[in-house]
PDB file of N, CA and C in Angstrom:
ATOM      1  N   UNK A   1       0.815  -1.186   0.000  1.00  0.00           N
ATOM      2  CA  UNK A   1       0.000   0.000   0.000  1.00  0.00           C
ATOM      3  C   UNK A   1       0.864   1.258   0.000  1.00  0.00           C
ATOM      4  N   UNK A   2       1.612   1.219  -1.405  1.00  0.00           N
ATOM      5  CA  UNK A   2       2.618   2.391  -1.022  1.00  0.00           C
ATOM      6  C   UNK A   2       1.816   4.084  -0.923  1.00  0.00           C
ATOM      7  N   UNK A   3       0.590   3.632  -1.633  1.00  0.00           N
ATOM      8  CA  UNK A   3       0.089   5.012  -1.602  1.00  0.00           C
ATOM      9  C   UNK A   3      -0.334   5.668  -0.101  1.00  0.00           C
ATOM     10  N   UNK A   4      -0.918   5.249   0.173  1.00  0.00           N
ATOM     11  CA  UNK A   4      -0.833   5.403   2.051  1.00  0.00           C
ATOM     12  C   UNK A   4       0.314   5.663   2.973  1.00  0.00           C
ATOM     13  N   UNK A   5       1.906   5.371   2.510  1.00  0.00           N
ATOM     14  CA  UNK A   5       2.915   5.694   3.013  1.00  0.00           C
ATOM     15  C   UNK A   5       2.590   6.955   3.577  1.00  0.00           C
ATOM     16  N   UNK A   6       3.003   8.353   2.926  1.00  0.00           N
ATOM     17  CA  UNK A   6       3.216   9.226   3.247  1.00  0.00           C
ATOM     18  C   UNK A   6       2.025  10.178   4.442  1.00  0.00           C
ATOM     19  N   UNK A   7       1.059   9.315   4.189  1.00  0.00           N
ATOM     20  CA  UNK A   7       0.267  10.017   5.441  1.00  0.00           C
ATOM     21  C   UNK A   7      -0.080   9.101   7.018  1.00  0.00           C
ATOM     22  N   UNK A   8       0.369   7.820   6.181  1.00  0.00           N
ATOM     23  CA  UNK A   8       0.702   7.111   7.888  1.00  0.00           C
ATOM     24  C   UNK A   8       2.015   7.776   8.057  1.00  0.00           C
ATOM     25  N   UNK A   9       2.971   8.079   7.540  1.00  0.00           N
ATOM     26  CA  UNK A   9       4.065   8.652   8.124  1.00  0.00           C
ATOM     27  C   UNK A   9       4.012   9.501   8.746  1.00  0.00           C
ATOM     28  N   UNK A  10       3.011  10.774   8.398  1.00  0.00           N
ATOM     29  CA  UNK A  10       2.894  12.171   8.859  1.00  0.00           C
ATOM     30  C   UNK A  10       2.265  11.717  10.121  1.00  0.00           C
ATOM     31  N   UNK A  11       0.634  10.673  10.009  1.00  0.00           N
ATOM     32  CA  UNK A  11       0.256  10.673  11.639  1.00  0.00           C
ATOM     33  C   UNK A  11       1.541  10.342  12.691  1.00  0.00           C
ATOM     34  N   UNK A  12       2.224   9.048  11.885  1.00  0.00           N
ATOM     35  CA  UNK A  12       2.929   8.379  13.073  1.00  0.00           C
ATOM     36  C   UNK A  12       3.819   9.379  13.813  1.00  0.00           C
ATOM     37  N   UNK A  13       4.250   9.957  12.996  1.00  0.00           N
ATOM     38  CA  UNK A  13       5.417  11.433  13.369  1.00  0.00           C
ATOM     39  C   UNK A  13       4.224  12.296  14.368  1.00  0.00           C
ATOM     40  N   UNK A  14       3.339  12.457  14.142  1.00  0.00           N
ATOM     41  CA  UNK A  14       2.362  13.554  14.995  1.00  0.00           C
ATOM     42  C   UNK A  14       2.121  13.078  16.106  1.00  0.00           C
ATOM     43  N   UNK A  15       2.008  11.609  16.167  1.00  0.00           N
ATOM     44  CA  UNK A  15       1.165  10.870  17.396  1.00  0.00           C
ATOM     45  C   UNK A  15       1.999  10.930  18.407  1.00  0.00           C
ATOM     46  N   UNK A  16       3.612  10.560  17.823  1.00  0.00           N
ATOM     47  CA  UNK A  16       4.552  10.186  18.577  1.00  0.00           C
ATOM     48  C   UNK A  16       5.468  11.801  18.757  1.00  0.00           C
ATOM     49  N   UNK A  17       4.985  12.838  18.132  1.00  0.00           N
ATOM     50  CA  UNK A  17       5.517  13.982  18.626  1.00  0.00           C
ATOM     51  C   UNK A  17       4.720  14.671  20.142  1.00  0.00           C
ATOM     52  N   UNK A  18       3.543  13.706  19.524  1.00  0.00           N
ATOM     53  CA  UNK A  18       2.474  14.579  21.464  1.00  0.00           C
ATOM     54  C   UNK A  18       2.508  13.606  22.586  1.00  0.00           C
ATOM     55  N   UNK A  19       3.115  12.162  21.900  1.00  0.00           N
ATOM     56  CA  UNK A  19       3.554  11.693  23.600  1.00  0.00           C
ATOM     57  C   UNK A  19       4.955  12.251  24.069  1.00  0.00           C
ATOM     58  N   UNK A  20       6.499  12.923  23.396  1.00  0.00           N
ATOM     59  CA  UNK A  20       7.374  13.671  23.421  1.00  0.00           C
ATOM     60  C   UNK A  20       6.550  14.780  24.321  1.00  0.00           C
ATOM     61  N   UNK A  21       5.882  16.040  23.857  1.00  0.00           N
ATOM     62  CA  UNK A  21       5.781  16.780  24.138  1.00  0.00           C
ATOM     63  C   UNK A  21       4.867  16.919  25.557  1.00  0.00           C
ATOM     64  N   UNK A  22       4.075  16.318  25.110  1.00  0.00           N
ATOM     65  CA  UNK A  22       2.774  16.237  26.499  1.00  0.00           C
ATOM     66  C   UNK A  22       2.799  15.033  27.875  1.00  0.00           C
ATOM     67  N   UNK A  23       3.588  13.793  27.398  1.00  0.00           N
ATOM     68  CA  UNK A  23       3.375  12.537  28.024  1.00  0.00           C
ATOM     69  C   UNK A  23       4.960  13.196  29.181  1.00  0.00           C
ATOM     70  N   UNK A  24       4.738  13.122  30.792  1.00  0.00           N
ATOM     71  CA  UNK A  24       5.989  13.165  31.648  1.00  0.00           C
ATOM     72  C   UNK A  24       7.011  11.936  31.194  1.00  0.00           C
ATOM     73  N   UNK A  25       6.828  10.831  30.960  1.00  0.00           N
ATOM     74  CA  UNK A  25       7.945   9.762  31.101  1.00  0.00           C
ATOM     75  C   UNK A  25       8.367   9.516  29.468  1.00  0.00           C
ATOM     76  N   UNK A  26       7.620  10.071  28.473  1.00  0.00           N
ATOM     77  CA  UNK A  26       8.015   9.870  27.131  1.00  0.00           C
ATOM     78  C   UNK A  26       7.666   8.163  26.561  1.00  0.00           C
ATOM     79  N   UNK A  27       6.866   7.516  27.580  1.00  0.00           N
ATOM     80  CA  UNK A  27       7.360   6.254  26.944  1.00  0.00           C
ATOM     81  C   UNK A  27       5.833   5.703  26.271  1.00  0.00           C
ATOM     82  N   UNK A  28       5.730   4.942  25.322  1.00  0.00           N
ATOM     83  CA  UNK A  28       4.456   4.718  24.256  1.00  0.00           C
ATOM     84  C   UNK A  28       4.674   3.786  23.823  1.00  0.00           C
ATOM     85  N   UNK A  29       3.856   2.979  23.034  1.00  0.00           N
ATOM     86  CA  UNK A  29       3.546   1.615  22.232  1.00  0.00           C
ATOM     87  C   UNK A  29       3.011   1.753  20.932  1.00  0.00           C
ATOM     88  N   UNK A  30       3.848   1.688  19.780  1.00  0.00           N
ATOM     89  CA  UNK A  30       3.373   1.993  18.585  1.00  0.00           C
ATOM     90  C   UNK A  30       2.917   0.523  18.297  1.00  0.00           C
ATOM     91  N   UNK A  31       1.707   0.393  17.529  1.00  0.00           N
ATOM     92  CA  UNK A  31       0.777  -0.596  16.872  1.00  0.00           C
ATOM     93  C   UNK A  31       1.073  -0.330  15.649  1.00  0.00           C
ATOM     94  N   UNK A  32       1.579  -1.042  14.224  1.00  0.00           N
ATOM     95  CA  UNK A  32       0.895  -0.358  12.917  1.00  0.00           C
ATOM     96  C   UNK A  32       0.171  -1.937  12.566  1.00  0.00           C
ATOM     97  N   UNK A  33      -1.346  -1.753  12.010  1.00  0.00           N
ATOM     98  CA  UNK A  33      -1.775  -2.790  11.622  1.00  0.00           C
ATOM     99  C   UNK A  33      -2.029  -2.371  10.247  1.00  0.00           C
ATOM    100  N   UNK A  34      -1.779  -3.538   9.075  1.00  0.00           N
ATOM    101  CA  UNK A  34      -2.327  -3.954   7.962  1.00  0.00           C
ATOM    102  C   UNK A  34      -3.656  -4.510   8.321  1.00  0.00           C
ATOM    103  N   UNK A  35      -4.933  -3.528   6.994  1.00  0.00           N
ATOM    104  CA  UNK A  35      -5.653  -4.126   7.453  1.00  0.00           C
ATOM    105  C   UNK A  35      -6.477  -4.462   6.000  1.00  0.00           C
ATOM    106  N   UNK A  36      -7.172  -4.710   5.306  1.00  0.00           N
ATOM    107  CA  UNK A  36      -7.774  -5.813   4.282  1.00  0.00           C
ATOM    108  C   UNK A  36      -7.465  -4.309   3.420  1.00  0.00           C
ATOM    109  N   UNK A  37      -7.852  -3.112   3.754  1.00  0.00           N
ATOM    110  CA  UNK A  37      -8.256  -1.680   2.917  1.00  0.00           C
ATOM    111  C   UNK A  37      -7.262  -0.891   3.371  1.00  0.00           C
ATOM    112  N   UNK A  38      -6.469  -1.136   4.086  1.00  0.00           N
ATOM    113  CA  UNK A  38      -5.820   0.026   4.969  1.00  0.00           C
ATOM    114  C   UNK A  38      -5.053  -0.108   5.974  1.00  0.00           C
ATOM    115  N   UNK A  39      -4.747   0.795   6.544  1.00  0.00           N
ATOM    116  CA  UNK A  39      -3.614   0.752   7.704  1.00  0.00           C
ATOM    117  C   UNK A  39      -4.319   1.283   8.902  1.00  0.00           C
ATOM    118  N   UNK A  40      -3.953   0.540  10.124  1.00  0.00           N
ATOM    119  CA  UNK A  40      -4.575   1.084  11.610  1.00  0.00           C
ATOM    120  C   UNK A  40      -3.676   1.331  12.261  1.00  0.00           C
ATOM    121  N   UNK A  41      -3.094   2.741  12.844  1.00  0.00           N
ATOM    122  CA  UNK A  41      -1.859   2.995  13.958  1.00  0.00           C
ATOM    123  C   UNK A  41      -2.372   3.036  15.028  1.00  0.00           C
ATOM    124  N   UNK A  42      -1.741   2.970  16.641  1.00  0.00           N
ATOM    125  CA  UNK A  42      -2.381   2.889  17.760  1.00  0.00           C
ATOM    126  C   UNK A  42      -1.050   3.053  17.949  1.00  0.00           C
ATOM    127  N   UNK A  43      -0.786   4.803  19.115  1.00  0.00           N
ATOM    128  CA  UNK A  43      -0.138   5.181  19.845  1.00  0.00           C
ATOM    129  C   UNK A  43      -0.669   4.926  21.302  1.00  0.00           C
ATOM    130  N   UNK A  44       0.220   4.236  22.301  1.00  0.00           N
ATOM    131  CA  UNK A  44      -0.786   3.661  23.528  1.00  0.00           C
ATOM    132  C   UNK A  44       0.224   5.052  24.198  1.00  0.00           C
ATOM    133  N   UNK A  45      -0.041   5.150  25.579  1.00  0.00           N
ATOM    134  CA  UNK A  45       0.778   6.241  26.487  1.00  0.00           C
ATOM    135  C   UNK A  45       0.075   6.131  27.960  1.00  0.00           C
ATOM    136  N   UNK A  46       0.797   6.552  29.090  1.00  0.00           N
ATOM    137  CA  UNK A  46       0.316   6.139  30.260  1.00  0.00           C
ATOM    138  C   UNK A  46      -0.710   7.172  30.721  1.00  0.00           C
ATOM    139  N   UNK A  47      -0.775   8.152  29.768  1.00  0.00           N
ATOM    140  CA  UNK A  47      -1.049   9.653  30.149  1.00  0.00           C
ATOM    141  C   UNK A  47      -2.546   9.916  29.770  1.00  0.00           C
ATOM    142  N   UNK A  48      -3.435  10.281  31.048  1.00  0.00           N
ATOM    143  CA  UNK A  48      -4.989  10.126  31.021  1.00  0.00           C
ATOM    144  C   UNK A  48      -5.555  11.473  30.205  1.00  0.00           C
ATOM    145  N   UNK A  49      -4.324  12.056  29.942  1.00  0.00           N
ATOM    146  CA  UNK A  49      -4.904  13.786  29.181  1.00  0.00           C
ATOM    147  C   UNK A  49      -5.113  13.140  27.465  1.00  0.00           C
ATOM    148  N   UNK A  50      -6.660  14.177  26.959  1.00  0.00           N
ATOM    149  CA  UNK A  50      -6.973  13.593  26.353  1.00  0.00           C
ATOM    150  C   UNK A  50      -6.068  15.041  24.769  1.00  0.00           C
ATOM    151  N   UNK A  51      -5.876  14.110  23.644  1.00  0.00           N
ATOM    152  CA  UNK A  51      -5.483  15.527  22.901  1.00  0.00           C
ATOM    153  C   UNK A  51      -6.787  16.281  22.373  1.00  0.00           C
ATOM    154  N   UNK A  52      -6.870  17.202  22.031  1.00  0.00           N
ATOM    155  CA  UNK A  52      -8.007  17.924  21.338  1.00  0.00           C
ATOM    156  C   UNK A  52      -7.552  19.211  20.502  1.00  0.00           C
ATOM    157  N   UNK A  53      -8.606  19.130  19.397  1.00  0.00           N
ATOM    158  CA  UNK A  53      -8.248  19.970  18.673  1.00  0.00           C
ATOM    159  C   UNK A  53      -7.905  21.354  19.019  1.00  0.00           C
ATOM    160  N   UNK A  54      -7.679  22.654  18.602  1.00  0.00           N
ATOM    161  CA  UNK A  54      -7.398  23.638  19.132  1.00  0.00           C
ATOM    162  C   UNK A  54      -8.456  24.450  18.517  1.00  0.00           C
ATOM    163  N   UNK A  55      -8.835  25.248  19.354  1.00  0.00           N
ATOM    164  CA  UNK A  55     -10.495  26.175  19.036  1.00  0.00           C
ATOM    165  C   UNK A  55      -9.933  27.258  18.140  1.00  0.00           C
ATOM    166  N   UNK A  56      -8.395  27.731  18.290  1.00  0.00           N
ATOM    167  CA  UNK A  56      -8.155  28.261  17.356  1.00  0.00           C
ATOM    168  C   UNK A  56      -6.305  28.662  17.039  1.00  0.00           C
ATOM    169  N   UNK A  57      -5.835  29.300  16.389  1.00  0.00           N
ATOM    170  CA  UNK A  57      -4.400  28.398  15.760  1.00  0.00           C
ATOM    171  C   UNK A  57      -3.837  29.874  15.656  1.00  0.00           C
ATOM    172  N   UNK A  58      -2.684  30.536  16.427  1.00  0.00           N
ATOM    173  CA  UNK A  58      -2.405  31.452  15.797  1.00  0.00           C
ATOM    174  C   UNK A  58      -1.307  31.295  14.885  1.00  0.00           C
ATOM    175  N   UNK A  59      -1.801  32.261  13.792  1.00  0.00           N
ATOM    176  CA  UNK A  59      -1.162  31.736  12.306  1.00  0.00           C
ATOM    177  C   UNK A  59       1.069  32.131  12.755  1.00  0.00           C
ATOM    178  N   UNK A  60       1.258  32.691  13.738  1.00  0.00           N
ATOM    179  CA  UNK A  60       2.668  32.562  14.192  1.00  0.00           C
ATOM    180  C   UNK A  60       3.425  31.538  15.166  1.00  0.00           C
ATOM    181  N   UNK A  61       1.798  30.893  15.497  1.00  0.00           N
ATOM    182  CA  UNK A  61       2.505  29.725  16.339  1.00  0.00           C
ATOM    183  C   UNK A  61       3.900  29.095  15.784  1.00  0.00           C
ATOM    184  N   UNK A  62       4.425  27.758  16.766  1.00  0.00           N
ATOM    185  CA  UNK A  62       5.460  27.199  15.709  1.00  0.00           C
ATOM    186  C   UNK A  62       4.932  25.950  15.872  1.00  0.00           C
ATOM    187  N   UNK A  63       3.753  25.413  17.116  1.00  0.00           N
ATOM    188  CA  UNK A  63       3.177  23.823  17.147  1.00  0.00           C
ATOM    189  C   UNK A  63       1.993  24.153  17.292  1.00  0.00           C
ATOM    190  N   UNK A  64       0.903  23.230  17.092  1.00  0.00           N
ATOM    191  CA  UNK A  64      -0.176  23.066  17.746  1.00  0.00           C
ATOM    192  C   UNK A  64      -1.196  22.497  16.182  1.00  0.00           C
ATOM    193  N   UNK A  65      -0.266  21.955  15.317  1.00  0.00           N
ATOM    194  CA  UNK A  65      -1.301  21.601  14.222  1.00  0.00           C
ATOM    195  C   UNK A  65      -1.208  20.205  14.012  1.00  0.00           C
ATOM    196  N   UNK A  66      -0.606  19.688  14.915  1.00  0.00           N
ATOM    197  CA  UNK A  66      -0.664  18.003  14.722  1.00  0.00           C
ATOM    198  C   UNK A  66      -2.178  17.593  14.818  1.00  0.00           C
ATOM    199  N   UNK A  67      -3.220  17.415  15.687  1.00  0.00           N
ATOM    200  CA  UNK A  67      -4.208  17.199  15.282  1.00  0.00           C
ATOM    201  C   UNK A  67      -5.097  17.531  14.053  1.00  0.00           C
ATOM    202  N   UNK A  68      -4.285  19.052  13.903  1.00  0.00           N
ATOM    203  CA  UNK A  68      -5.462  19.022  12.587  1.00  0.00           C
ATOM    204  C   UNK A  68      -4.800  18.976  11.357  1.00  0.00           C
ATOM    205  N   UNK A  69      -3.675  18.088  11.045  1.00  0.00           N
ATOM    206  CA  UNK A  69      -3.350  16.628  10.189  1.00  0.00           C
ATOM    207  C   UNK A  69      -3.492  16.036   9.986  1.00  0.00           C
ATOM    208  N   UNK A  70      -3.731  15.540  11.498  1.00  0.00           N
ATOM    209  CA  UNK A  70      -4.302  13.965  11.100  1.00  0.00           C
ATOM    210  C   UNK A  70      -5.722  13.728  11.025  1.00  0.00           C
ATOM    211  N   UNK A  71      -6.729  15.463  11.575  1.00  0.00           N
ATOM    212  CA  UNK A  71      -7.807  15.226  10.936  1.00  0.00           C
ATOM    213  C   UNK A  71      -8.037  15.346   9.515  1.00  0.00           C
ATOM    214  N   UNK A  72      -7.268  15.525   8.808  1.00  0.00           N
ATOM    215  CA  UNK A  72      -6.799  16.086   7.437  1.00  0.00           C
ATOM    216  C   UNK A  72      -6.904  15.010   6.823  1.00  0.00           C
ATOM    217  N   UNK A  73      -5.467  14.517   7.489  1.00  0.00           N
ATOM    218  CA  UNK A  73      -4.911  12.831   6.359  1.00  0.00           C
ATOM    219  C   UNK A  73      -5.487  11.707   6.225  1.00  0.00           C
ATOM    220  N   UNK A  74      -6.064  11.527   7.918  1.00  0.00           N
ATOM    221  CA  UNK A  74      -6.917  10.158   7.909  1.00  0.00           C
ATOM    222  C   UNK A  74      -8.501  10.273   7.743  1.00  0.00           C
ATOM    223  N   UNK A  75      -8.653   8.940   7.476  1.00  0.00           N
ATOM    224  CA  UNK A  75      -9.952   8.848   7.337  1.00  0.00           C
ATOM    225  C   UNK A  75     -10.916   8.699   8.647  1.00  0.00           C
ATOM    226  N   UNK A  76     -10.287   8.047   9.439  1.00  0.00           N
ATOM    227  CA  UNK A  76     -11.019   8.498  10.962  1.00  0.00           C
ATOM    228  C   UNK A  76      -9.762   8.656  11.862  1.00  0.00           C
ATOM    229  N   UNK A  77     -10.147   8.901  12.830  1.00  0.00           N
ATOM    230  CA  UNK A  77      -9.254   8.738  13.825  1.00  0.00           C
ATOM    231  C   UNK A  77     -10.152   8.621  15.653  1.00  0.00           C
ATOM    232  N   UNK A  78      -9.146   8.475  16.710  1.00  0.00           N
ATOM    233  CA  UNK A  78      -9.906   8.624  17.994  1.00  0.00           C
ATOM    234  C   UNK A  78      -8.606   8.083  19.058  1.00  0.00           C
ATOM    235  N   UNK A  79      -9.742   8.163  20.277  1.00  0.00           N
ATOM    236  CA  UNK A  79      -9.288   7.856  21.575  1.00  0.00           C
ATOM    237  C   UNK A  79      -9.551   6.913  22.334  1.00  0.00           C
ATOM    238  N   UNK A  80      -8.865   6.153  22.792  1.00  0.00           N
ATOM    239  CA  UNK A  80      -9.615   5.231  24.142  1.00  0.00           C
ATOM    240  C   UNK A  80      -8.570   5.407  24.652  1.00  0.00           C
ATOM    241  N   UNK A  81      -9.836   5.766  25.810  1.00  0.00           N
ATOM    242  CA  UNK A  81      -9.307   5.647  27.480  1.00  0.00           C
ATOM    243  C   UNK A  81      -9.197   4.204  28.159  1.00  0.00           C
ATOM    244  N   UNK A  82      -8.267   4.018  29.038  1.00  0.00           N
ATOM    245  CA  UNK A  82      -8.092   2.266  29.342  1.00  0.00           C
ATOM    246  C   UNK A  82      -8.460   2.918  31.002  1.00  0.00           C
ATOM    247  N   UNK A  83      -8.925   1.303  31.883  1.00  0.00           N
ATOM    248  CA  UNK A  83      -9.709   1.961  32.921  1.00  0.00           C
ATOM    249  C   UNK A  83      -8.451   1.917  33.689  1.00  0.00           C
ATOM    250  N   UNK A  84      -7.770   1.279  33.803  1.00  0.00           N
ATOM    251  CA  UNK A  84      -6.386   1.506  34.837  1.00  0.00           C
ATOM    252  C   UNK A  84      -5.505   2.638  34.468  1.00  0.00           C
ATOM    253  N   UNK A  85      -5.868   3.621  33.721  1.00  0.00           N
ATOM    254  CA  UNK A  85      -5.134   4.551  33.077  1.00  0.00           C
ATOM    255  C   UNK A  85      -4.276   4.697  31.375  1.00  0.00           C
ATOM    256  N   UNK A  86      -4.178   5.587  31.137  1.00  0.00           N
ATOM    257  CA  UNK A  86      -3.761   6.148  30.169  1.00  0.00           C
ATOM    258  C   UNK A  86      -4.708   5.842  28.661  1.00  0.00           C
ATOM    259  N   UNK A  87      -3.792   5.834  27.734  1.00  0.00           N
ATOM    260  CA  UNK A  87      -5.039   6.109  26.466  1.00  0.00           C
ATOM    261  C   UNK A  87      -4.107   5.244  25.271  1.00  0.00           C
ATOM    262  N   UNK A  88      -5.461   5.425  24.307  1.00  0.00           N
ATOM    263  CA  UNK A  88      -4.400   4.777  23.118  1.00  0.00           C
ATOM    264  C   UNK A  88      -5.309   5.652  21.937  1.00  0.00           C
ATOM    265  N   UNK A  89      -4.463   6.441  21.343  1.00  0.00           N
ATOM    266  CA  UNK A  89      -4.600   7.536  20.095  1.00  0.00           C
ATOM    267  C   UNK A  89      -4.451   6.471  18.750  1.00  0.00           C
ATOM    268  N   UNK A  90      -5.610   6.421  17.963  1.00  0.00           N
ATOM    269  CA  UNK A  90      -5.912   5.445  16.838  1.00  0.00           C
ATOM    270  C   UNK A  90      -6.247   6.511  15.905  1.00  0.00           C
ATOM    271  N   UNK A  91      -5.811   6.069  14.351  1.00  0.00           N
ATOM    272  CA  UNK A  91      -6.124   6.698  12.813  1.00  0.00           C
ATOM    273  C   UNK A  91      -5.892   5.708  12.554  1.00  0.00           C
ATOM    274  N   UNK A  92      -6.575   5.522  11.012  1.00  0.00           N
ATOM    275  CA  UNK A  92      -7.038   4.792   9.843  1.00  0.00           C
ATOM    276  C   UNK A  92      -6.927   5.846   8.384  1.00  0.00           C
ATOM    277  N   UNK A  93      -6.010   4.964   7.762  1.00  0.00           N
ATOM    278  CA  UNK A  93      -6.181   5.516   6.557  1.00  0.00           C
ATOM    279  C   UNK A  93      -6.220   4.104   5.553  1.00  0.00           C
ATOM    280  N   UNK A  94      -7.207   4.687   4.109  1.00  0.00           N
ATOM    281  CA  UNK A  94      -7.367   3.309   3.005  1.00  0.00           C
ATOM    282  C   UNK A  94      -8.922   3.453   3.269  1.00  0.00           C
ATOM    283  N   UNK A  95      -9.025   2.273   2.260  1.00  0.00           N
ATOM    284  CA  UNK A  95     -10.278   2.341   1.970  1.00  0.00           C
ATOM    285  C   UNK A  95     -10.895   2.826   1.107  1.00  0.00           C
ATOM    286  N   UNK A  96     -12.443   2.992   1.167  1.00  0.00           N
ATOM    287  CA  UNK A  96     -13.286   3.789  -0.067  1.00  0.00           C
ATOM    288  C   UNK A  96     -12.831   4.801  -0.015  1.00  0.00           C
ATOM    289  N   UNK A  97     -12.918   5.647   1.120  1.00  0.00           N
ATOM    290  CA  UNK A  97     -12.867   6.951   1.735  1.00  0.00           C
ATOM    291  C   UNK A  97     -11.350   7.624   1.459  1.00  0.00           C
ATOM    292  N   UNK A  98     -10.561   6.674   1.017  1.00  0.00           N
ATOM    293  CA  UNK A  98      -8.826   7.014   1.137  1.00  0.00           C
ATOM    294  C   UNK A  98      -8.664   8.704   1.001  1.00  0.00           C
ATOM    295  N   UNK A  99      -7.896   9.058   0.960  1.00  0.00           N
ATOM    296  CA  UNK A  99      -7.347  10.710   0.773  1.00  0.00           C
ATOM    297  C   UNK A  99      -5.936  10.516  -0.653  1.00  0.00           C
TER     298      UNK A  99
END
């Protein structure tokens, strides 16, 4: 699925730039699944903060547009919360829907 490369690349780089930036211990579990249409990433992290988009972006910032990339690139994306703590940040790209 080489066509899908370049925007699982961009999430994986985004996912794994906000457990760097936001997560205290830095440490995460990258998932990449092949899947019949597509690719499924799952960044896991111990960290119960959830990411969210930004209500608004100033155009001099120098960060804060990783989410709205990967609402961009993928075809879905999301969150789960695990009950003993922390989360696991999921996108999907492929499919009908591809980009």
């Amino acid at each position: 699925m080489p066509e899908l490369s370049d925007a699982v690349e961009l999430g994986v780089t985004e996912l794994l730039a906000n457990v760097v930036r936001h997560v205290p211990d830095r440490r995460c579990a990258l998932l990449l699944l092949r899947q019949r249409t597509g690719v499924r990433v799952e960044v896991t992290d111990a960290s119960d903060e959830l990411p969210r988009l930004p209500d608004t972006l100033d155009t001099e910032a120098v960060n804060g547009r990783g989410l709205l990339l990967l609402d961009a690139m993928a075809d879905k994306w999301g969150v789960s919360l695990w009950s003993g703590g922390g989360k696991t940040v999921w996108f999907e790209c492929g499919g009908e829907s591809a980009h």
